[in-house]
Protein backbone atom coordinates (compact mmCIF):
# COMPACT_ATOMS: atom_id res chain seq x y z
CA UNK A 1 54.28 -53.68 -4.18
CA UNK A 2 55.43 -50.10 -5.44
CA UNK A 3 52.70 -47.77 -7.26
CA UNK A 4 50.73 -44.78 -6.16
CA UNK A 5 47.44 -45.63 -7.47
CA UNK A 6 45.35 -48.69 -6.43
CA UNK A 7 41.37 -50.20 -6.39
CA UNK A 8 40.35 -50.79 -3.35
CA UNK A 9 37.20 -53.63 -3.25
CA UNK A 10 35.38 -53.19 0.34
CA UNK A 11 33.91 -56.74 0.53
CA UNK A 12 31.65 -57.36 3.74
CA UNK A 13 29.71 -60.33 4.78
CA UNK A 14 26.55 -58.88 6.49
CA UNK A 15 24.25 -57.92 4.12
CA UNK A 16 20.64 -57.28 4.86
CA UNK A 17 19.01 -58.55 1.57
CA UNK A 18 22.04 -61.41 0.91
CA UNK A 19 24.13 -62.43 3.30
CA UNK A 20 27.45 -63.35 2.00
CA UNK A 21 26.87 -61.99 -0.98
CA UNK A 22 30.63 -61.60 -1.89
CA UNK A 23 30.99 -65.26 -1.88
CA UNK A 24 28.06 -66.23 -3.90
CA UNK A 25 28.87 -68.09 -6.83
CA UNK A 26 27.54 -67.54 -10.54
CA UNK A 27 28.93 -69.55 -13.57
CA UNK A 28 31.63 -71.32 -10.57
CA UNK A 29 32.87 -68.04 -9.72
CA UNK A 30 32.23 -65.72 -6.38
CA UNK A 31 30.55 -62.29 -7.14
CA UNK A 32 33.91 -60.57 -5.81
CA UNK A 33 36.40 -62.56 -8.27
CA UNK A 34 34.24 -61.62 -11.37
CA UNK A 35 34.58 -57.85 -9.94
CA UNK A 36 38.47 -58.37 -9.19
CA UNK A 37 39.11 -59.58 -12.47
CA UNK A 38 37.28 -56.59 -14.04
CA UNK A 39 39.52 -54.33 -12.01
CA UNK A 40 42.90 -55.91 -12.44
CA UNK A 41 41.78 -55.06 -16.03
CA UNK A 42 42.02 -50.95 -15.54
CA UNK A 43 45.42 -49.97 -17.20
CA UNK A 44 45.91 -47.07 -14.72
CA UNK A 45 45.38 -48.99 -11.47
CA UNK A 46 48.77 -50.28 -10.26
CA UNK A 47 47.25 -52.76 -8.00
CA UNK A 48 44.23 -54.13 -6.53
CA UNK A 49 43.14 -54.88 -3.33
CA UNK A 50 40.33 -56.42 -1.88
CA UNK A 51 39.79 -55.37 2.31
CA UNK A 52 36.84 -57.90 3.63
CA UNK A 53 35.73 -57.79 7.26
CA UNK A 54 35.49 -61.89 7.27
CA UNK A 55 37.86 -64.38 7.38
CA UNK A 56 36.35 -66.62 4.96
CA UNK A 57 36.19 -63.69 2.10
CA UNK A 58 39.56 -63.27 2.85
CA UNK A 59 40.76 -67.17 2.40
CA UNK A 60 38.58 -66.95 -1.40
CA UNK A 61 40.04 -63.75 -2.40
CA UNK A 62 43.99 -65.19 -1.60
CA UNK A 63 43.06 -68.60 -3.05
CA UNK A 64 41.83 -67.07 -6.73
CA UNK A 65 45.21 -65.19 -6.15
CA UNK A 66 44.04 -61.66 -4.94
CA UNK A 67 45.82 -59.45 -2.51
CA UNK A 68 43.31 -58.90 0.48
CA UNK A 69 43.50 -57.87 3.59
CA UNK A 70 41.26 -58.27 7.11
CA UNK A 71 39.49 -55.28 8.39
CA UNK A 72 37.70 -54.13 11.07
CA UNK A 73 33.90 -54.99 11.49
CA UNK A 74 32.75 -52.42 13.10
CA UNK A 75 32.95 -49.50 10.19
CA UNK A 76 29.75 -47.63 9.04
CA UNK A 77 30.51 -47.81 5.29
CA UNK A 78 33.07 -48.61 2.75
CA UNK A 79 35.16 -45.66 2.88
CA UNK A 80 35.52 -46.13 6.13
CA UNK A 81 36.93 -49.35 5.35
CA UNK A 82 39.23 -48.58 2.68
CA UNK A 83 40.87 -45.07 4.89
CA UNK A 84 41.79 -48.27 7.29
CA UNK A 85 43.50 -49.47 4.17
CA UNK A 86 45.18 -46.70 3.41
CA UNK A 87 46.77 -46.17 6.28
CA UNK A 88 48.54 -48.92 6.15
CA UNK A 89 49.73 -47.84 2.69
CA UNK A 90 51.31 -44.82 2.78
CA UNK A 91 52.92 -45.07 -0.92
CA UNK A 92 48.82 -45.21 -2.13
CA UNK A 93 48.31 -41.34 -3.09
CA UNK A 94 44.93 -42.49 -4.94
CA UNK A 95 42.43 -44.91 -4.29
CA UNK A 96 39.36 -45.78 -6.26
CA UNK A 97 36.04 -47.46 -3.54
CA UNK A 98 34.99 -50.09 -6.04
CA UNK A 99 31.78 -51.77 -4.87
CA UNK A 100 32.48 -55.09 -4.57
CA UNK A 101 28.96 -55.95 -5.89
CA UNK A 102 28.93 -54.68 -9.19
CA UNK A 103 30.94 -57.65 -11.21
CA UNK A 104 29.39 -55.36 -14.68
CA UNK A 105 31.51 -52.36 -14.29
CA UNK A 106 33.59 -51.27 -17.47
CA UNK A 107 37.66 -51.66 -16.85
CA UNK A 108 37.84 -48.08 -19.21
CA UNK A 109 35.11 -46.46 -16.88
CA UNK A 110 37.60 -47.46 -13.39
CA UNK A 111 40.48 -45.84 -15.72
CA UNK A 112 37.96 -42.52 -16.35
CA UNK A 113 37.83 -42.25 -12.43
CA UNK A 114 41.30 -42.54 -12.19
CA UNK A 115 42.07 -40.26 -14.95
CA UNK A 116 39.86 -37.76 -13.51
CA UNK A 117 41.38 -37.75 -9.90
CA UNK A 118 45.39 -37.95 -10.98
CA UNK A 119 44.96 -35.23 -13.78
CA UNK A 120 42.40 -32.88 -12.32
CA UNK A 121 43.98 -30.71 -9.60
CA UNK A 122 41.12 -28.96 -8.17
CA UNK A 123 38.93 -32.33 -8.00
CA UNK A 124 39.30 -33.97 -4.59
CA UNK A 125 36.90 -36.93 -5.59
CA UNK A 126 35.81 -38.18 -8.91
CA UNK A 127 33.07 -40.55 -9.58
CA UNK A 128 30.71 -41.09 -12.54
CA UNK A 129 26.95 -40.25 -13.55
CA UNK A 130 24.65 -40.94 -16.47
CA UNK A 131 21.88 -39.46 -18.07
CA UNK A 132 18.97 -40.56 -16.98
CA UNK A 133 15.33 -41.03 -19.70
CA UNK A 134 13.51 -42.77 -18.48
CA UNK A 135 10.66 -41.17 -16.50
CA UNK A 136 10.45 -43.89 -13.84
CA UNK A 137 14.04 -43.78 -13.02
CA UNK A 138 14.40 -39.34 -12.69
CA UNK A 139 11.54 -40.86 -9.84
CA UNK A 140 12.70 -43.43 -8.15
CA UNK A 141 14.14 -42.56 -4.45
CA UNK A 142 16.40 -45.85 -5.16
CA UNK A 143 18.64 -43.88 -7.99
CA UNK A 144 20.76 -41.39 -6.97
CA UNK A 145 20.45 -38.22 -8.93
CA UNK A 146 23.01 -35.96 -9.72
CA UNK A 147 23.27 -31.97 -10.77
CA UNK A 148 26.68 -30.58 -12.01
CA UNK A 149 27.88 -27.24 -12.69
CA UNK A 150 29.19 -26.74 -16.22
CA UNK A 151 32.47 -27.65 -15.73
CA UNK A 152 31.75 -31.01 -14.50
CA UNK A 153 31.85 -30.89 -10.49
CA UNK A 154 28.60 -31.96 -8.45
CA UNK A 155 26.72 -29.42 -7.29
CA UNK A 156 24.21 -31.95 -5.32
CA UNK A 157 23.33 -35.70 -5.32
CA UNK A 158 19.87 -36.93 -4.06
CA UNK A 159 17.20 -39.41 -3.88
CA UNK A 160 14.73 -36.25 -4.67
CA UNK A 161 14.17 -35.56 -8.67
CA UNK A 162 16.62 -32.41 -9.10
CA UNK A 163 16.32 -30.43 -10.67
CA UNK A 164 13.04 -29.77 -10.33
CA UNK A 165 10.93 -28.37 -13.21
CA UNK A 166 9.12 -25.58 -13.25
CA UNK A 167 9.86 -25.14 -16.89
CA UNK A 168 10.40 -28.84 -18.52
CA UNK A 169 12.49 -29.14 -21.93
CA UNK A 170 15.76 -27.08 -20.35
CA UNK A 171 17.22 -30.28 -17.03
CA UNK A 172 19.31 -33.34 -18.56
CA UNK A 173 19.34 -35.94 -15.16
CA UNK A 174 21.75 -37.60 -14.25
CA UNK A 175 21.99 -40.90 -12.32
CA UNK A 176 24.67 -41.29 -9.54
CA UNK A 177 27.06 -44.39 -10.11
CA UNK A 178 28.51 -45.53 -6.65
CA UNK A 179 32.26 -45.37 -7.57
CA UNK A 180 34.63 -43.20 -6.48
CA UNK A 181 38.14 -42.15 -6.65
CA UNK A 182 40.13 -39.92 -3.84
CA UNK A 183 43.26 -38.10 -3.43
CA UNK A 184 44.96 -39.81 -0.46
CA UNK A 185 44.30 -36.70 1.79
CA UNK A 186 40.32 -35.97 0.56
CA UNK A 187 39.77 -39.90 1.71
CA UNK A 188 41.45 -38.85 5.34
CA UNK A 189 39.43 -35.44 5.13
CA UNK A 190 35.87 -37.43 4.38
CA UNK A 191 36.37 -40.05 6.82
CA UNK A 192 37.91 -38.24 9.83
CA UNK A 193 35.27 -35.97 9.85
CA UNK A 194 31.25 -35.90 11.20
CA UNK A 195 28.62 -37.26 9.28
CA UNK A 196 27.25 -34.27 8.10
CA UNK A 197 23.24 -33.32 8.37
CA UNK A 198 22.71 -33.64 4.38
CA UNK A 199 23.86 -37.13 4.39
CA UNK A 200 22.09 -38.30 7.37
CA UNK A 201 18.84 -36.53 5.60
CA UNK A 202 19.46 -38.50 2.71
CA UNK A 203 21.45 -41.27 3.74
CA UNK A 204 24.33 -40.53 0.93
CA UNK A 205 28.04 -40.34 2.40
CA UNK A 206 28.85 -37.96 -0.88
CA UNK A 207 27.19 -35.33 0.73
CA UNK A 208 29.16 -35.40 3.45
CA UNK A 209 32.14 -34.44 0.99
CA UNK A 210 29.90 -31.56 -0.21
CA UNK A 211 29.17 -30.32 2.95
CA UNK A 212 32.73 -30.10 3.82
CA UNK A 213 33.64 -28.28 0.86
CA UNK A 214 35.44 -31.27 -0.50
CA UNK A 215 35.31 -31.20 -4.60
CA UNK A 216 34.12 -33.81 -6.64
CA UNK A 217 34.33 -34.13 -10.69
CA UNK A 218 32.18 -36.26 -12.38
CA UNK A 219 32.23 -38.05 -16.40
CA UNK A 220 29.32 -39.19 -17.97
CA UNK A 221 29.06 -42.63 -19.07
CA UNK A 222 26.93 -44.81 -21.63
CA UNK A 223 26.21 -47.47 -19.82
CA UNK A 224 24.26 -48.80 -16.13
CA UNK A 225 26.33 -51.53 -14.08
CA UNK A 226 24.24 -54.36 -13.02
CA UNK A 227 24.45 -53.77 -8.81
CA UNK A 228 23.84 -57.40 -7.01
CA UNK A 229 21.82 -56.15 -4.25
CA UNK A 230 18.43 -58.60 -3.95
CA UNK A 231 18.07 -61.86 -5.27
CA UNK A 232 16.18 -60.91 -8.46
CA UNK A 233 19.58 -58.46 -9.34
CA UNK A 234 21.62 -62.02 -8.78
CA UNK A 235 19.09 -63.66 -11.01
CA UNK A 236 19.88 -60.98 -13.81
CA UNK A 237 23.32 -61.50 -13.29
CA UNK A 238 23.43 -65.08 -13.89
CA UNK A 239 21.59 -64.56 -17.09
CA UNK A 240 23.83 -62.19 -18.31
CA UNK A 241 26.28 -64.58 -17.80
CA UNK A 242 24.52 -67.47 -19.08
CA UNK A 243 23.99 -65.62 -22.67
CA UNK A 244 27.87 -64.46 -22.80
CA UNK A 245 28.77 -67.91 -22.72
């Protein structure tokens, strides 16, 4: 398949909270066919594929008539996995890391990421943020925070409330949303090189970008994708599904 620009679904098996969870169904569906079908939706992606370190993800994602591919088992996160990808593809120039758990992400939002990373040349990586109100989430260790300088590009990303505030009224917050897109030689940069002491601190591969002196622009969107990670986020899903029906 020609095209330079393609979504790239790291689907793996092992999963700490829910194993499997790619091939859970909701509504008769598996969670990574409800976030292929969102993705073959983005007008600016000229394919999508889904790489999956098991054999049995990979028979579900060519039977509901998705290009997949096997990967290795042994990588320590999904870039990793999609670089492996890429390699194999050398006519792929950008690639967007789609979490293969969130089946609620906006078709327009993948296209923003896209836009961002084909039209931007000084951003290596793009990804997206939102603004954060609620006082409970600028807290919480389990959402990503974000500062950016004024032209867009992340400055930091942490688990930490940044910035802090000495003098409250002035910060807007913004929440980290775990998709990215890459220029084909930022992805090679990223993954060929250390993990960096910032994102072992914090546990965030982004920083490793940072720390490398790898750019990334961000856009700010209106809205929070549902992320399956623990049974009561599957729950949640299924109702959301339920009521759309």
């Amino acid at each position: 398949m020609t095209g330079d620009t393609a979504i790239i679904i790291p689907a793996r098996y092992g999963s700490s909270r829910l194993k499997g969870k790619p091939l859970i169904e909701v509504n008769g569906k598996p969670i990574i066919q409800w976030v292929f079908e969102k993705a073959v939706k983005a007008s600016l992606a000229d394919r999508v594929i889904i790489a999956t370190d098991n054999q049995e993800i990979l028979t579900t994602c060519l039977l509901f008539g998705a290009e997949a591919e096997l990967t290795s088992d042994t990588h320590n996160c999904g870039s990793d996995r999609i670089q492996e990808v890429m390699e194999r593809h050398p006519e792929i120039q950008y690639v967007v890391n789609l979490q293969g758990d969130e089946p609620l992400i906006k078709p327009e939002s993948i296209d923003e990421v896209i836009k961002n990373i084909r039209e931007d040349d000084s951003a290596d990586i793009s990804t997206l943020v939102r603004i954060l109100r609620d006082k409970k989430d600028i807290e919480n260790p389990n959402i990503v925070k974000c500062v950016v300088d004024n032209y867009g590009y992340a400055l930091y990303f942490s688990r930490s409330k940044i910035p802090f505030e000495r003098n409250e009224g002035h910060a807007v917050f913004y929440g980290h949303l775990g998709i990215y897109g890459y220029k084909r030689d930022a992805l090679k940069k990223m993954t060929n090189s250390p993990q960096s002491s910032l994102e072992l601190s914090e546990s965030l591969e982004q920083l490793r970008a940072l720390q490398y002196g790898i750019k990334i622009k961000t856009s700010v969107v209106d809205f929070n994708p549902v992320g399956i990670d623990t049974v009561e986020d599957l729950e949640k899903f299924r109702k959301i599904v339920e009521s759309q029906l």
